[in-house]
PDB file of N, CA and C in Angstrom:
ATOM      1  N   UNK A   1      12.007   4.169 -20.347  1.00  0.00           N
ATOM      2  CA  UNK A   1      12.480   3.449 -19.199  1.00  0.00           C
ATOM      3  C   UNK A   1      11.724   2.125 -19.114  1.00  0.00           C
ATOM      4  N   UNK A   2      12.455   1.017 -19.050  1.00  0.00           N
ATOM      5  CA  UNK A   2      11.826   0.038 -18.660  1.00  0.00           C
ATOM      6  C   UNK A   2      10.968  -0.236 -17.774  1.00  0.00           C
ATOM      7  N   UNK A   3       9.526  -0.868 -17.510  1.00  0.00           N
ATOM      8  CA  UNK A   3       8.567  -0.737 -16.323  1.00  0.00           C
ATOM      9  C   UNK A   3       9.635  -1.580 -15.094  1.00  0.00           C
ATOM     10  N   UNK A   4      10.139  -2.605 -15.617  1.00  0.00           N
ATOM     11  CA  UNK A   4      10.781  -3.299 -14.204  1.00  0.00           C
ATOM     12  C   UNK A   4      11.525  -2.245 -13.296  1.00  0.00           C
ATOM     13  N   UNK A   5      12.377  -1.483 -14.105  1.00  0.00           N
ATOM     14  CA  UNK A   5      13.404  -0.736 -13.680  1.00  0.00           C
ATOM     15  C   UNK A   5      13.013   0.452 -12.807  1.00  0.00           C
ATOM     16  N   UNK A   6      11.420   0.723 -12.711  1.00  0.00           N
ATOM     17  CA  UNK A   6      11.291   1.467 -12.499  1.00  0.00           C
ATOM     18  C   UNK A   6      10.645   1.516 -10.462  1.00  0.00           C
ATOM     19  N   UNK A   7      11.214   2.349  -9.880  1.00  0.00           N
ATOM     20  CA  UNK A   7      10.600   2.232  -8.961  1.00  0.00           C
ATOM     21  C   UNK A   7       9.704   3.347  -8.364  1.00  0.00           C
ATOM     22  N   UNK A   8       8.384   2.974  -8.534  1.00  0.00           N
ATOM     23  CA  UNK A   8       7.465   3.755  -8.580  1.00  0.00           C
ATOM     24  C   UNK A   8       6.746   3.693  -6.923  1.00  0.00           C
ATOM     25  N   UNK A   9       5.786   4.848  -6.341  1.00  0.00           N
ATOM     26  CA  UNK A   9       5.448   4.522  -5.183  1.00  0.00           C
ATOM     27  C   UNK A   9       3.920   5.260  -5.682  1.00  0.00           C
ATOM     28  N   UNK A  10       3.307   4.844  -6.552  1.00  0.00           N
ATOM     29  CA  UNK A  10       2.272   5.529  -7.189  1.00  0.00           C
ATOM     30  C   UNK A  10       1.176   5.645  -5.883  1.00  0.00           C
ATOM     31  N   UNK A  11       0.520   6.553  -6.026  1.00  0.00           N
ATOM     32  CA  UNK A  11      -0.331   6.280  -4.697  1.00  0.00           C
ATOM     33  C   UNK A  11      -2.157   6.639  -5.150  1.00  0.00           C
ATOM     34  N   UNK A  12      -3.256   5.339  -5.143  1.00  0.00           N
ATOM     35  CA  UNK A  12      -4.230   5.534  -6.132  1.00  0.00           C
ATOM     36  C   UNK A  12      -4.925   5.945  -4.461  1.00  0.00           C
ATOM     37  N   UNK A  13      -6.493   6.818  -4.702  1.00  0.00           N
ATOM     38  CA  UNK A  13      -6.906   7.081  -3.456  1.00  0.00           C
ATOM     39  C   UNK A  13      -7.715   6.202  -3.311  1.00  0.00           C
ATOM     40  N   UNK A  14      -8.186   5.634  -2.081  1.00  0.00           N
ATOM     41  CA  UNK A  14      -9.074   4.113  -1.999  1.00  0.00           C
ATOM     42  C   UNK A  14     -10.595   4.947  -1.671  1.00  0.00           C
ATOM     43  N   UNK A  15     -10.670   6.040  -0.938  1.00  0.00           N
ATOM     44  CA  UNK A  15     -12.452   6.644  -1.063  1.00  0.00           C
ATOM     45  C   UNK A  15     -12.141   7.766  -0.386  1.00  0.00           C
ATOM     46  N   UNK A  16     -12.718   8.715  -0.376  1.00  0.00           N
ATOM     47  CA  UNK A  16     -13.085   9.742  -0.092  1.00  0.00           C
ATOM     48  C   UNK A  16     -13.777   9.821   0.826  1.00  0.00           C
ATOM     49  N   UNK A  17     -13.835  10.732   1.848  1.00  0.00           N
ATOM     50  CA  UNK A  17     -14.975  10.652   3.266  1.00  0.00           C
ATOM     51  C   UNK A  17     -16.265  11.230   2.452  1.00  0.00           C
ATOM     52  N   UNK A  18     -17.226  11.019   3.046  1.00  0.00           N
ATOM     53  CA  UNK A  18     -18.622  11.220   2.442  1.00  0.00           C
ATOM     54  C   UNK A  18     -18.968  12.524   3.204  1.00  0.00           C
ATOM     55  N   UNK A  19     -18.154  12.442   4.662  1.00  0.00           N
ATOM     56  CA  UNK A  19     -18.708  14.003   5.417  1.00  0.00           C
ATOM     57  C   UNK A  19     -17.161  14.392   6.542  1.00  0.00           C
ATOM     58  N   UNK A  20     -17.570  15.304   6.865  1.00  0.00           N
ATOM     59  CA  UNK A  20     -16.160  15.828   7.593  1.00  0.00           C
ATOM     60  C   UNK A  20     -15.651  15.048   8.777  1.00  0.00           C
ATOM     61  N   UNK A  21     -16.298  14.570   9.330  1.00  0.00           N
ATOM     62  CA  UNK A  21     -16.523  13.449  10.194  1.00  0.00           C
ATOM     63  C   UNK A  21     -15.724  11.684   9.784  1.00  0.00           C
ATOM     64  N   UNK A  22     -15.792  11.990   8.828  1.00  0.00           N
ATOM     65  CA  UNK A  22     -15.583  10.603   8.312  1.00  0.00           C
ATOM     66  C   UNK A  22     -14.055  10.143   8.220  1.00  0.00           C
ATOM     67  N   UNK A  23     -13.506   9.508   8.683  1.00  0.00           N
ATOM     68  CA  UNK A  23     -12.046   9.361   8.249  1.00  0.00           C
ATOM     69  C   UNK A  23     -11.544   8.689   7.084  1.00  0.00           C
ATOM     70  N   UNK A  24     -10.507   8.863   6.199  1.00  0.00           N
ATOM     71  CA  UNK A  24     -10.292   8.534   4.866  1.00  0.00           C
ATOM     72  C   UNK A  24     -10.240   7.336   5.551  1.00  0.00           C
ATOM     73  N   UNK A  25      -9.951   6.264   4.237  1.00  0.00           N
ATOM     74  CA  UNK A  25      -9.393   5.079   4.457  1.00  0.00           C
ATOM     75  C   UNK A  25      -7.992   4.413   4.052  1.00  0.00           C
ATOM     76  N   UNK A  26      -7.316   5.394   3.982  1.00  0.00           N
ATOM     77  CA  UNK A  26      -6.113   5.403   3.321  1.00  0.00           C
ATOM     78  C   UNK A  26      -5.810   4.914   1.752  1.00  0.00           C
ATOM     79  N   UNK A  27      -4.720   4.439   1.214  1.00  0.00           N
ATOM     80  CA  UNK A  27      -4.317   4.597   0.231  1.00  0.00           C
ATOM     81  C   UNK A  27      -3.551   3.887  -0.537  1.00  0.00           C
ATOM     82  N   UNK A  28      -3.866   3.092  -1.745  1.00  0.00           N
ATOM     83  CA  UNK A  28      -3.110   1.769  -2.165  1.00  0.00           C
ATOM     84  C   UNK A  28      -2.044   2.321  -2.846  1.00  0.00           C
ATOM     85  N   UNK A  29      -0.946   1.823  -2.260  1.00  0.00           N
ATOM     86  CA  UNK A  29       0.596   1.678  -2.563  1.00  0.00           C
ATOM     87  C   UNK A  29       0.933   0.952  -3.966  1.00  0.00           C
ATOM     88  N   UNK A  30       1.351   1.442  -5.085  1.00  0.00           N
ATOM     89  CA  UNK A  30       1.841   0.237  -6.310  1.00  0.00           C
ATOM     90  C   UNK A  30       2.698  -0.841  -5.677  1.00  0.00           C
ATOM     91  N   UNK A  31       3.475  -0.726  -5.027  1.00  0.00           N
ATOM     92  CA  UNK A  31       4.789  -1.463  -4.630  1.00  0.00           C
ATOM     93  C   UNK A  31       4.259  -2.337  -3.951  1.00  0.00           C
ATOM     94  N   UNK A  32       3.050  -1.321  -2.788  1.00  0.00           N
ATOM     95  CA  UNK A  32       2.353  -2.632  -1.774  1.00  0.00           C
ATOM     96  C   UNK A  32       1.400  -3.536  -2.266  1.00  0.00           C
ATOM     97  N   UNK A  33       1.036  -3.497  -3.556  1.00  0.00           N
ATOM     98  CA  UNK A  33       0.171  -4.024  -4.128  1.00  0.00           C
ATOM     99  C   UNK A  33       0.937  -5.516  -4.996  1.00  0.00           C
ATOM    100  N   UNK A  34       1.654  -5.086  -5.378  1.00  0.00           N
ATOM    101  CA  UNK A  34       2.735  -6.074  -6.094  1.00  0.00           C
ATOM    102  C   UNK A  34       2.956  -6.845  -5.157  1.00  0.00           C
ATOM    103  N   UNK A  35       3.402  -6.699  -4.283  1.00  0.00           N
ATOM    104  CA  UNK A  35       4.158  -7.537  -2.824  1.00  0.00           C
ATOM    105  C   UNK A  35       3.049  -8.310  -2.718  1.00  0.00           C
ATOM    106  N   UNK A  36       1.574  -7.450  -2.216  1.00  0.00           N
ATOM    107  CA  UNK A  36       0.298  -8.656  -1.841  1.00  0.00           C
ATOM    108  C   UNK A  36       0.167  -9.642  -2.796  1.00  0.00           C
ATOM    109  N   UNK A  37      -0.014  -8.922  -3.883  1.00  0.00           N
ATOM    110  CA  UNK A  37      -0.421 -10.206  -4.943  1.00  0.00           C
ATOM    111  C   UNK A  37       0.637 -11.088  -5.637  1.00  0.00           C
ATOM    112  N   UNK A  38       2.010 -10.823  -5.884  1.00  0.00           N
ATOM    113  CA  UNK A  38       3.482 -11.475  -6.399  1.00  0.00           C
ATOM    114  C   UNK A  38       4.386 -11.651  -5.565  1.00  0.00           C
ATOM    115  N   UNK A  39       4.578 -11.000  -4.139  1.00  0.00           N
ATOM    116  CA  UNK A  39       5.625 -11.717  -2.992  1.00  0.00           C
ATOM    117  C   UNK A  39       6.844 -10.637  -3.597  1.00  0.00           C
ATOM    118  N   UNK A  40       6.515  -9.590  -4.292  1.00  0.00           N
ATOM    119  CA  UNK A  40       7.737  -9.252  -4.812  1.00  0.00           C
ATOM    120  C   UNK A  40       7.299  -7.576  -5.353  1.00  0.00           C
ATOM    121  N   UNK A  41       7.846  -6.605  -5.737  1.00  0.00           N
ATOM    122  CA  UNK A  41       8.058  -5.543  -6.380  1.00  0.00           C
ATOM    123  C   UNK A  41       8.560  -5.439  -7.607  1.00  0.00           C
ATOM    124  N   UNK A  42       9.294  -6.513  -7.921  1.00  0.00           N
ATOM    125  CA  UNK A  42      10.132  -6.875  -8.919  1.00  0.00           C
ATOM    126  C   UNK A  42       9.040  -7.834  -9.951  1.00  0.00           C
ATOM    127  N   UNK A  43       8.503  -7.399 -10.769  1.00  0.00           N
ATOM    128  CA  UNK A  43       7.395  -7.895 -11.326  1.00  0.00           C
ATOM    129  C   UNK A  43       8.381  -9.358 -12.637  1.00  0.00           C
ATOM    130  N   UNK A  44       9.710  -8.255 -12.871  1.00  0.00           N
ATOM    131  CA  UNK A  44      10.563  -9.112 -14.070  1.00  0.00           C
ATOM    132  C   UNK A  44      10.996 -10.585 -13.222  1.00  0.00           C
ATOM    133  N   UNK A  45      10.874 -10.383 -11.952  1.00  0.00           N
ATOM    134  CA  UNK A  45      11.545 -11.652 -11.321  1.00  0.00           C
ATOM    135  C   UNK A  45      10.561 -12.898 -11.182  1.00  0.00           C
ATOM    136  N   UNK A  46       9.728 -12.686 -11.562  1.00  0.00           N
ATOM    137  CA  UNK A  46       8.770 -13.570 -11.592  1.00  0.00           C
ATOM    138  C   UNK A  46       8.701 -14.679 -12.354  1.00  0.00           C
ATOM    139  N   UNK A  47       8.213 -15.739 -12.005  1.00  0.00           N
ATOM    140  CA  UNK A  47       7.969 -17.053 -13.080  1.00  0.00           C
ATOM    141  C   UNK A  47       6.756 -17.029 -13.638  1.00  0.00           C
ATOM    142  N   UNK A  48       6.409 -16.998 -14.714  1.00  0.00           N
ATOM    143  CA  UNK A  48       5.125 -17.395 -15.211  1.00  0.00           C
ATOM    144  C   UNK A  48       3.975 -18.006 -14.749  1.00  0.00           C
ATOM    145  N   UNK A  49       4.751 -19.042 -13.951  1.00  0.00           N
ATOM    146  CA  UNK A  49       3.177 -19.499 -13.162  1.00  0.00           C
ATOM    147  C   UNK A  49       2.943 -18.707 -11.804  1.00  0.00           C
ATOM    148  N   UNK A  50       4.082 -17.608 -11.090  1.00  0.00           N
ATOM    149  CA  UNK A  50       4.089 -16.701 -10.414  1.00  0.00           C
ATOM    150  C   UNK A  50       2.881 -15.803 -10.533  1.00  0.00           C
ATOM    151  N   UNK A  51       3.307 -15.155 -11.732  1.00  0.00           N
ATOM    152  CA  UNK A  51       2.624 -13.960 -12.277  1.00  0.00           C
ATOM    153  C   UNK A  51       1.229 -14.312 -12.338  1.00  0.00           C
ATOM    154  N   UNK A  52       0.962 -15.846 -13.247  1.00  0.00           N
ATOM    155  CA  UNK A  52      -0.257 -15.842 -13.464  1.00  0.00           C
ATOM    156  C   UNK A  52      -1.043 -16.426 -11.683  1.00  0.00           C
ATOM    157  N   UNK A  53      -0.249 -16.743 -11.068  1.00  0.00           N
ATOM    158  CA  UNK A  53      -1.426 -17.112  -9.767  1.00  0.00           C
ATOM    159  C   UNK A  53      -1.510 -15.485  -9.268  1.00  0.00           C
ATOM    160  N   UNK A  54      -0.798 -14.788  -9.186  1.00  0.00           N
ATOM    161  CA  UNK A  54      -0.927 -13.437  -8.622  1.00  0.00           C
ATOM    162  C   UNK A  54      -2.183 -12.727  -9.706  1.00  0.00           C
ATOM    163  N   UNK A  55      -1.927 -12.874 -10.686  1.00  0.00           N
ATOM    164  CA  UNK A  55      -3.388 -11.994 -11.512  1.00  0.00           C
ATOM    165  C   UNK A  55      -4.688 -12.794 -11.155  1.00  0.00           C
ATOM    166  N   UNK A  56      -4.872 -13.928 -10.976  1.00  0.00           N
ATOM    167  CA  UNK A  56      -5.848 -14.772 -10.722  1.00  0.00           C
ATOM    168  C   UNK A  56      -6.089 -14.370  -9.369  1.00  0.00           C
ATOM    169  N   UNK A  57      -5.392 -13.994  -8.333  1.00  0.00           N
ATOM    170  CA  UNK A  57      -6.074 -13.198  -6.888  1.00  0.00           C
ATOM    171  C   UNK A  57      -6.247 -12.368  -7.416  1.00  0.00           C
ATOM    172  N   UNK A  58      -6.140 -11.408  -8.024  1.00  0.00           N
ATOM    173  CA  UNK A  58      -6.164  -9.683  -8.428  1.00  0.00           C
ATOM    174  C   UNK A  58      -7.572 -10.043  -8.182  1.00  0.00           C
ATOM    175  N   UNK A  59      -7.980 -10.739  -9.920  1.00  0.00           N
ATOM    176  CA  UNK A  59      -9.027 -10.806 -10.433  1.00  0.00           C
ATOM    177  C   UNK A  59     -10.261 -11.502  -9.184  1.00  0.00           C
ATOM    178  N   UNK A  60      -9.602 -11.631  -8.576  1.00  0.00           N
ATOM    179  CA  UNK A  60     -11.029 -12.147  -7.462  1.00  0.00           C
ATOM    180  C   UNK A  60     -11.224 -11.267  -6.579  1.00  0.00           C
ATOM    181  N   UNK A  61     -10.217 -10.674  -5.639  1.00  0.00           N
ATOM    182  CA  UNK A  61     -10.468  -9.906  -5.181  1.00  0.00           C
ATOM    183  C   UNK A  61     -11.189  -7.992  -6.045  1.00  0.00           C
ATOM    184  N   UNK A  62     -10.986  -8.113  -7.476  1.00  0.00           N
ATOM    185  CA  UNK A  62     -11.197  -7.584  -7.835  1.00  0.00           C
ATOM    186  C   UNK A  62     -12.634  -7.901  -7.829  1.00  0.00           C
ATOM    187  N   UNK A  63     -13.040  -8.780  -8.087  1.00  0.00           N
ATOM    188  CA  UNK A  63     -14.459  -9.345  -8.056  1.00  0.00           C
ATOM    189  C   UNK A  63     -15.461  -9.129  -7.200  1.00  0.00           C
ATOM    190  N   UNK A  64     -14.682  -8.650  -5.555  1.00  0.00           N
ATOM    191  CA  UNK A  64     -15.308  -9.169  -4.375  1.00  0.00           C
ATOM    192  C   UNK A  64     -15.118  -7.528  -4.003  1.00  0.00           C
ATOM    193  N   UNK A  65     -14.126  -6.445  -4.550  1.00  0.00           N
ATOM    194  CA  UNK A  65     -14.203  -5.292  -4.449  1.00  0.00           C
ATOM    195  C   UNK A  65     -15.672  -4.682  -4.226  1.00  0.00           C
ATOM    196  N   UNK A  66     -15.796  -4.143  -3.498  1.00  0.00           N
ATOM    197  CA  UNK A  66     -17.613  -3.029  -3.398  1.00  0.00           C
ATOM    198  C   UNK A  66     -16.653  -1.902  -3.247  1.00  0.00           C
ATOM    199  N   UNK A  67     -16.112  -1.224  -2.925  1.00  0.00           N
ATOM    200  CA  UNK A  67     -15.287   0.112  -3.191  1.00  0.00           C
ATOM    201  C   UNK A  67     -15.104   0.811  -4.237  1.00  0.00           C
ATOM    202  N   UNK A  68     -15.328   1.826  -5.199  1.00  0.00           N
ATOM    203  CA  UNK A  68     -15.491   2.350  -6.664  1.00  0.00           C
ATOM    204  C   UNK A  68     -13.995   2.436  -6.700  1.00  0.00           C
ATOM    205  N   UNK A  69     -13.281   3.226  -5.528  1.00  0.00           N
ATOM    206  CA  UNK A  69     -11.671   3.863  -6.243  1.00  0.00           C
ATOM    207  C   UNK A  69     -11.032   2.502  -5.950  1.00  0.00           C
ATOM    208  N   UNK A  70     -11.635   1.771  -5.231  1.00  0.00           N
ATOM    209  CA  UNK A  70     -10.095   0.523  -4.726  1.00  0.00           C
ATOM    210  C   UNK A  70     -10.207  -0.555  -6.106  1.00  0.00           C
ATOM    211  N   UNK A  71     -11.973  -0.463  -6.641  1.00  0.00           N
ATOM    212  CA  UNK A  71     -12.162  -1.171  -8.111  1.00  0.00           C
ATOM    213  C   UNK A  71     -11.113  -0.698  -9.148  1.00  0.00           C
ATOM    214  N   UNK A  72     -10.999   0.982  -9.105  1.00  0.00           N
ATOM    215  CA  UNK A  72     -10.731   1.259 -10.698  1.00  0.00           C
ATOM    216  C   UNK A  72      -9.235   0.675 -10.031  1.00  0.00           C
ATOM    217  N   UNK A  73      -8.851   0.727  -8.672  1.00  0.00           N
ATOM    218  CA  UNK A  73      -6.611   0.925  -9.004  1.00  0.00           C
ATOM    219  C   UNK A  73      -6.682  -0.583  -9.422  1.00  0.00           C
ATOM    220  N   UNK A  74      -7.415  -1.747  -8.756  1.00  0.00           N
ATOM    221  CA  UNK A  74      -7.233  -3.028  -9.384  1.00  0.00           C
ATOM    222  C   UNK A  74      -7.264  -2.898 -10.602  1.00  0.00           C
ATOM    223  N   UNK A  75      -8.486  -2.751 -11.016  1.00  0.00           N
ATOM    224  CA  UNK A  75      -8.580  -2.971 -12.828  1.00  0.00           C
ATOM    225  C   UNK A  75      -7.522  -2.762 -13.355  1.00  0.00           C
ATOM    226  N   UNK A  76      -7.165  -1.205 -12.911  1.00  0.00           N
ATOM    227  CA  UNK A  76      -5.575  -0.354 -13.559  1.00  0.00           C
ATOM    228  C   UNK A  76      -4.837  -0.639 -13.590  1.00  0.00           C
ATOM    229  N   UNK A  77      -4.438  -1.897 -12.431  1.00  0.00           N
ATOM    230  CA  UNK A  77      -3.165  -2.560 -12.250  1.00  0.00           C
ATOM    231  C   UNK A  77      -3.448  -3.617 -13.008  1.00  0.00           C
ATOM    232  N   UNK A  78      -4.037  -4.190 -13.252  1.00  0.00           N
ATOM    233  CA  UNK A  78      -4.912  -5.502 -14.103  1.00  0.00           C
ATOM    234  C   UNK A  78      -4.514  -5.066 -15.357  1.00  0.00           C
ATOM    235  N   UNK A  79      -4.705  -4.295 -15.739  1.00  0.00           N
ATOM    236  CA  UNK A  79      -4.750  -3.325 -16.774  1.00  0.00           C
ATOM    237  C   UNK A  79      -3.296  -3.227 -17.753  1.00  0.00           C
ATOM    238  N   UNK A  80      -2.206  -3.009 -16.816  1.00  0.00           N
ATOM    239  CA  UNK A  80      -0.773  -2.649 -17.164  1.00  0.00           C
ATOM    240  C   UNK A  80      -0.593  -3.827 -17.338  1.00  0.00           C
ATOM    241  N   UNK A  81      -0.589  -4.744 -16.478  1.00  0.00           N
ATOM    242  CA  UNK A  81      -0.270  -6.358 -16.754  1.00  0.00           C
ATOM    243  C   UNK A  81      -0.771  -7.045 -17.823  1.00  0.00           C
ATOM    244  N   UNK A  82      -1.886  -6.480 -18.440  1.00  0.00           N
ATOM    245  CA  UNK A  82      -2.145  -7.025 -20.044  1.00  0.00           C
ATOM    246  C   UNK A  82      -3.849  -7.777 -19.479  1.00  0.00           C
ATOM    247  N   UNK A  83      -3.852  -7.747 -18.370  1.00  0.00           N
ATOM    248  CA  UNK A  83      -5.190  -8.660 -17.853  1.00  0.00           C
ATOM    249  C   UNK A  83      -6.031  -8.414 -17.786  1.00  0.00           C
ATOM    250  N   UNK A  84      -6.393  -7.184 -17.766  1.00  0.00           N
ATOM    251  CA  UNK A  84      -7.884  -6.815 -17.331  1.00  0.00           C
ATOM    252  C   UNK A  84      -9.601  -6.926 -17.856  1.00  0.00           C
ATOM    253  N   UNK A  85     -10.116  -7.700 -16.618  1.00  0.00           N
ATOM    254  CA  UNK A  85     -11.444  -7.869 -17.569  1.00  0.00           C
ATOM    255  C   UNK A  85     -12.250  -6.457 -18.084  1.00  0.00           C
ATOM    256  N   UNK A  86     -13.142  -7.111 -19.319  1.00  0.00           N
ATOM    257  CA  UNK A  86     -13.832  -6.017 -19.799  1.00  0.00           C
ATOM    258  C   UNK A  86     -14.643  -5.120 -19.149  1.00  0.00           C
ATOM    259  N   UNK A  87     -14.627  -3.928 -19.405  1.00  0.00           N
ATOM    260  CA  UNK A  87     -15.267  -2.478 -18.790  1.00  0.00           C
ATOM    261  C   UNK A  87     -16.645  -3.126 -18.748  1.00  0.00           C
ATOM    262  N   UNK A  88     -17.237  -3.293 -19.280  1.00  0.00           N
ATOM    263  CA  UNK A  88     -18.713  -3.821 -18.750  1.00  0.00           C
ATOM    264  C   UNK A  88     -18.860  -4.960 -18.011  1.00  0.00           C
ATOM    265  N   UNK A  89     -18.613  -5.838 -17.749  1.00  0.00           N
ATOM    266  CA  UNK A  89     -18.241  -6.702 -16.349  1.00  0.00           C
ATOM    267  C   UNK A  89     -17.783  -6.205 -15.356  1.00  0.00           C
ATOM    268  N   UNK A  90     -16.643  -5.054 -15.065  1.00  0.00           N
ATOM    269  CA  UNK A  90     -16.203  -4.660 -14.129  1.00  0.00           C
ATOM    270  C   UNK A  90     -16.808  -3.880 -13.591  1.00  0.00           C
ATOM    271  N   UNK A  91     -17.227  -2.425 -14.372  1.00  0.00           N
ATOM    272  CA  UNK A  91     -17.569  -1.826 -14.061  1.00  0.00           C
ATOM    273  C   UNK A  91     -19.429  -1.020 -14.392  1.00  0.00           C
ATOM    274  N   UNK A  92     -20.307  -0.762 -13.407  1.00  0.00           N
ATOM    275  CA  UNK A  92     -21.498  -0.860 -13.471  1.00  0.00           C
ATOM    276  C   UNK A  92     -22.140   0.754 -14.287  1.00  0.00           C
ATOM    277  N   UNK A  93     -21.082   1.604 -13.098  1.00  0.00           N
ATOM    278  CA  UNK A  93     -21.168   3.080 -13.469  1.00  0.00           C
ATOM    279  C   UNK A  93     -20.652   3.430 -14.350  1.00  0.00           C
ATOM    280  N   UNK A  94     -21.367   4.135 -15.801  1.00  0.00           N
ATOM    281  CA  UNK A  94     -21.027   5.007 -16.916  1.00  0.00           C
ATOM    282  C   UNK A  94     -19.682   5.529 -16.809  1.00  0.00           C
ATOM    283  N   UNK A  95     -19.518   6.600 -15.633  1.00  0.00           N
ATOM    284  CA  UNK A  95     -18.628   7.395 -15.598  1.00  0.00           C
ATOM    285  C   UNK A  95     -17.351   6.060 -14.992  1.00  0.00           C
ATOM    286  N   UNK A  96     -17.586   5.373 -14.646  1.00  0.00           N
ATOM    287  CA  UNK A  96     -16.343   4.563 -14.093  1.00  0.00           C
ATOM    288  C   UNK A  96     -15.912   3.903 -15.628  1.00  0.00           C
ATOM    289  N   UNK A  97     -16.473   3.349 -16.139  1.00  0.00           N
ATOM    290  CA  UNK A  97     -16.497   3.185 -17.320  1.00  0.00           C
ATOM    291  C   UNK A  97     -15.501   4.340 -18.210  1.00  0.00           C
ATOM    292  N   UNK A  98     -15.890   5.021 -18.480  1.00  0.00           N
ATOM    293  CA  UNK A  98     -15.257   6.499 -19.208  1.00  0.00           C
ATOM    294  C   UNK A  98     -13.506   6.805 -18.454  1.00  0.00           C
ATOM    295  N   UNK A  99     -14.027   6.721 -17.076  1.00  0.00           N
ATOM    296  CA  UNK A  99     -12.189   6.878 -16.623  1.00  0.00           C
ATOM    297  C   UNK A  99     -11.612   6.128 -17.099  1.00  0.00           C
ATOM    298  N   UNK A 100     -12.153   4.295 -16.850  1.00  0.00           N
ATOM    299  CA  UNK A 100     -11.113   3.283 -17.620  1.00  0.00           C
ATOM    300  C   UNK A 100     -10.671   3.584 -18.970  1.00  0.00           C
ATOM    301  N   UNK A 101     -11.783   4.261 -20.026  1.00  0.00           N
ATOM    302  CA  UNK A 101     -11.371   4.235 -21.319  1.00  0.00           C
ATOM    303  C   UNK A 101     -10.339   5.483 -21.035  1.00  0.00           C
ATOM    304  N   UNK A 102     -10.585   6.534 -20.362  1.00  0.00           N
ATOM    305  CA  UNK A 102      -9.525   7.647 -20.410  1.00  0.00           C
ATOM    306  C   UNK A 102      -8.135   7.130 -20.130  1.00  0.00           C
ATOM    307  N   UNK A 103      -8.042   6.496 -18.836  1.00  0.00           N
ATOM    308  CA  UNK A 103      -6.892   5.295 -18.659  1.00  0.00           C
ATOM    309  C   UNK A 103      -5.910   4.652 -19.639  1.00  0.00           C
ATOM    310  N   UNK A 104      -7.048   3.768 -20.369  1.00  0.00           N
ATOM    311  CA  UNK A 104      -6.513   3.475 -21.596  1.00  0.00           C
ATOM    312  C   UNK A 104      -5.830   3.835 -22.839  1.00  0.00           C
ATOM    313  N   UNK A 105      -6.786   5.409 -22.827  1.00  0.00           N
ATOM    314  CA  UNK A 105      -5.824   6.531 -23.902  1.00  0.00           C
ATOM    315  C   UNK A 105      -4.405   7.093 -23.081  1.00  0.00           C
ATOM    316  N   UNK A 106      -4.941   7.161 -21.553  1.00  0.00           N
ATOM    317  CA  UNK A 106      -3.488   8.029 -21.451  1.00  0.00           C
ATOM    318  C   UNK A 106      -2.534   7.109 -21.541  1.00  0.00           C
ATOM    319  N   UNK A 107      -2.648   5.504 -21.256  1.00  0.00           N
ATOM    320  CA  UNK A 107      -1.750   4.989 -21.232  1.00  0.00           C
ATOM    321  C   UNK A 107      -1.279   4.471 -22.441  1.00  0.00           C
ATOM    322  N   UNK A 108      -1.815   4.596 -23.382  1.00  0.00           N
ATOM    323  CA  UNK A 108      -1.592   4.217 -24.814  1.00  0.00           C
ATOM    324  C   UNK A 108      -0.565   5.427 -25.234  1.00  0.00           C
ATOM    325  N   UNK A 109      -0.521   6.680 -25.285  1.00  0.00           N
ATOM    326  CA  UNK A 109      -0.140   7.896 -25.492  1.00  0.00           C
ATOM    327  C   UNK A 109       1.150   7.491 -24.933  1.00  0.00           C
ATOM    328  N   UNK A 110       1.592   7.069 -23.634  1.00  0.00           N
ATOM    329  CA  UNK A 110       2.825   6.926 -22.683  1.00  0.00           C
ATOM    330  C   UNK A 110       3.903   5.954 -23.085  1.00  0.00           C
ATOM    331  N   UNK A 111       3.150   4.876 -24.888  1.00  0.00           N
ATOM    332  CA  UNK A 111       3.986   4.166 -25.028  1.00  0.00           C
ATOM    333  C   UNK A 111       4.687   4.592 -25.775  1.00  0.00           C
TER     334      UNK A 111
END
């Protein structure tokens, strides 16, 4: 299936409560994520200089991320788009590290 064609409502978790008390913080939307950063869902409708000002916010706000799960869904989405900076710049923790590479295999496998 083509990625454009596809309409996905993927849902990545943004953190986990630390105690019972704690309220989640809800949950990044693929679709809502596209919209923030491209004005659109429709990633094929895009112009080139579209696409690339939308990865250029990713990448900053990716930058300015302190959140571990809201880091990896950027990267991930960074990621599908062909953009993503390298695992050791992004990411500090070993194991965050290791998911991205797992990431990478599953999504390699999916092509």
């Amino acid at each position: 299936m083509d990625r454009r064609d596809a309409r996905v409502a993927w849902e990545y978790p943004v953190s986990l409560p630390l105690a019972a008390d704690r309220p989640r913080r809800g949950v990044m939307q693929l679709d809502d994520q596209l919209v923030r950063y491209f004005g659109t869902a429709d990633l094929g409708a895009l112009t080139p200089p579209a696409l690339a000002s939308g990865i250029e916010r990713m990448k900053v706000d990716l930058g300015l991320e302190t959140d571990r799960a809201r880091r990896f869904a950027l990267w991930a989405l960074l990621f599908m788009l062909g953009n993503a900076p390298d695992l050791d710049v992004t990411f500090e923790d070993e194991a965050d590290r290791e998911a991205a590479r797992n990431f990478m295999d599953l999504s390699d496998q999916q092509d």
